[in-house]
Protein backbone atom coordinates (compact mmCIF):
# COMPACT_ATOMS: atom_id res chain seq x y z
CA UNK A 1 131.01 -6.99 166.05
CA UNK A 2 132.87 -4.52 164.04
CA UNK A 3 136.30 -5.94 164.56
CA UNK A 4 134.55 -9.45 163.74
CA UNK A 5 133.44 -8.13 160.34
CA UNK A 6 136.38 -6.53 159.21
CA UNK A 7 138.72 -9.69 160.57
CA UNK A 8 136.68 -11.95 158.11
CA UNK A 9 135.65 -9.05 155.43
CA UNK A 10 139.74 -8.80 155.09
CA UNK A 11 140.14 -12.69 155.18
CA UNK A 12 137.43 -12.86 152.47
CA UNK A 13 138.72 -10.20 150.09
CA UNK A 14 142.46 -11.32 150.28
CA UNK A 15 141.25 -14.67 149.70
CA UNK A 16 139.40 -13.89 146.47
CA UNK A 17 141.96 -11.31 145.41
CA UNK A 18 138.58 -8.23 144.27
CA UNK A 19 138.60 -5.12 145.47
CA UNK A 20 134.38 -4.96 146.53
CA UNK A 21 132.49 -7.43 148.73
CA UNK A 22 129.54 -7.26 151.01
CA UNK A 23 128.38 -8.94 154.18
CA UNK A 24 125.24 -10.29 153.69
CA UNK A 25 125.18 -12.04 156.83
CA UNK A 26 127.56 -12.23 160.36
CA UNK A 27 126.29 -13.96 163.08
CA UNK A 28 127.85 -13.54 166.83
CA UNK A 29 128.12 -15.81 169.77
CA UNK A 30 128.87 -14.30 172.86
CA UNK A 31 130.72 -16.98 175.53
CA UNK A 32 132.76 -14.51 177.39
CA UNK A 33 133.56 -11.18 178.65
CA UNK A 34 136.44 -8.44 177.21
CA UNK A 35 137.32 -5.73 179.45
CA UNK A 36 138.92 -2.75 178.33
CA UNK A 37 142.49 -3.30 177.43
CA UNK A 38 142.11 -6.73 176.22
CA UNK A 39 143.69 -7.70 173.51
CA UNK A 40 141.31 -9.36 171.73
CA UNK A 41 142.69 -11.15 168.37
CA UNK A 42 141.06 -13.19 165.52
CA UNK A 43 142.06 -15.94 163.62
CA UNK A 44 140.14 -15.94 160.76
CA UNK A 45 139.40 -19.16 158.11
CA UNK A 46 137.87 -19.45 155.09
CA UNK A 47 135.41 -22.64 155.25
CA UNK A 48 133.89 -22.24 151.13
CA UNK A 49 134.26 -20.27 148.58
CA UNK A 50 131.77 -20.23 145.23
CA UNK A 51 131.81 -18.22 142.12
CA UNK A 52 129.89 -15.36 143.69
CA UNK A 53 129.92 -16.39 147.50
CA UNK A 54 132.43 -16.65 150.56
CA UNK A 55 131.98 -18.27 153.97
CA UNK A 56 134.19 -17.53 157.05
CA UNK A 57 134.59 -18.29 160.54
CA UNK A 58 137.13 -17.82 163.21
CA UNK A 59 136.92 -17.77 166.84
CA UNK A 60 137.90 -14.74 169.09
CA UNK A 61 140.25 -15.03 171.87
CA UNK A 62 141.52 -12.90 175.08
CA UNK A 63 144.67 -14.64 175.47
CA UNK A 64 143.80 -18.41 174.99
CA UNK A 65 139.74 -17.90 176.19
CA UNK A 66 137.55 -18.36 173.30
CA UNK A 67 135.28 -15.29 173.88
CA UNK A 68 133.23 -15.17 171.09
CA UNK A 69 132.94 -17.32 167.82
CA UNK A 70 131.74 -15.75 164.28
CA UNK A 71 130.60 -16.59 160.71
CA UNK A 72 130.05 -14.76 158.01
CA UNK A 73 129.31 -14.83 154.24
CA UNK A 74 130.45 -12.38 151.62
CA UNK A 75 128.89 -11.79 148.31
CA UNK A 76 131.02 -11.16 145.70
CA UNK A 77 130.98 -7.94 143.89
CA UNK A 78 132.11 -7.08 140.40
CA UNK A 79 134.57 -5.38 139.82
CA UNK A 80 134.02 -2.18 138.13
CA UNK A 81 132.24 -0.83 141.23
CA UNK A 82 134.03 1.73 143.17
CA UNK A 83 135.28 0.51 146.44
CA UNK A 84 134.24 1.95 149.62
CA UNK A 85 136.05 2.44 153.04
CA UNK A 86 135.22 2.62 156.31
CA UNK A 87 132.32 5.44 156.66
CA UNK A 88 132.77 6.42 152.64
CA UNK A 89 130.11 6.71 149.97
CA UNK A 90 130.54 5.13 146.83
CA UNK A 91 129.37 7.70 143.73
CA UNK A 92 127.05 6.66 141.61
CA UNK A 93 127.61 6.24 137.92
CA UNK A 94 125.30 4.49 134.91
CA UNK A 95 126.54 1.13 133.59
């Protein structure tokens, strides 16, 4: 579900050109297996964008199986907030 998240997360912020955005929802259906050393890909799409809102979907594929297929929406963030990676902590600071 990670790869999933950051596949559309990515889509989402390239999409809207910001720097910070959250999930605040991805949902998951499971219709097939990945072993390990599958290369599993992602071809993500945005279906709506709103001033403050983006909605994605895309299906994942091991070869040309459809394994899984995702949505997800993305709230818009301003701005000014610090970004945060992967396992980072944004600081705190008083608007």
């Amino acid at each position: 579900m990670a790869f999933a998240d950051r596949a559309l997360g990515s889509t989402a912020l390239a999409e809207t050109g910001t720097q910070n955005m959250a999930a605040v929802q991805l949902s998951v259906n499971f219709l097939g297996t990945v072993r390990v050393g599958d290369l599993l890909t992602s071809s993500p799409r945005i279906v709506r964008r709103t001033a403050s809102m983006v909605f994605a979907d895309s299906d994942l594929r091991v070869n040309d199986a459809v394994v899984a297929t995702v949505t997800g929406v993305f709230k818009i963030l301003a701005d000014s907030s610090p970004s945060v990676g992967v396992g980072g902590l944004a600081e705190s600071r008083p608007r």
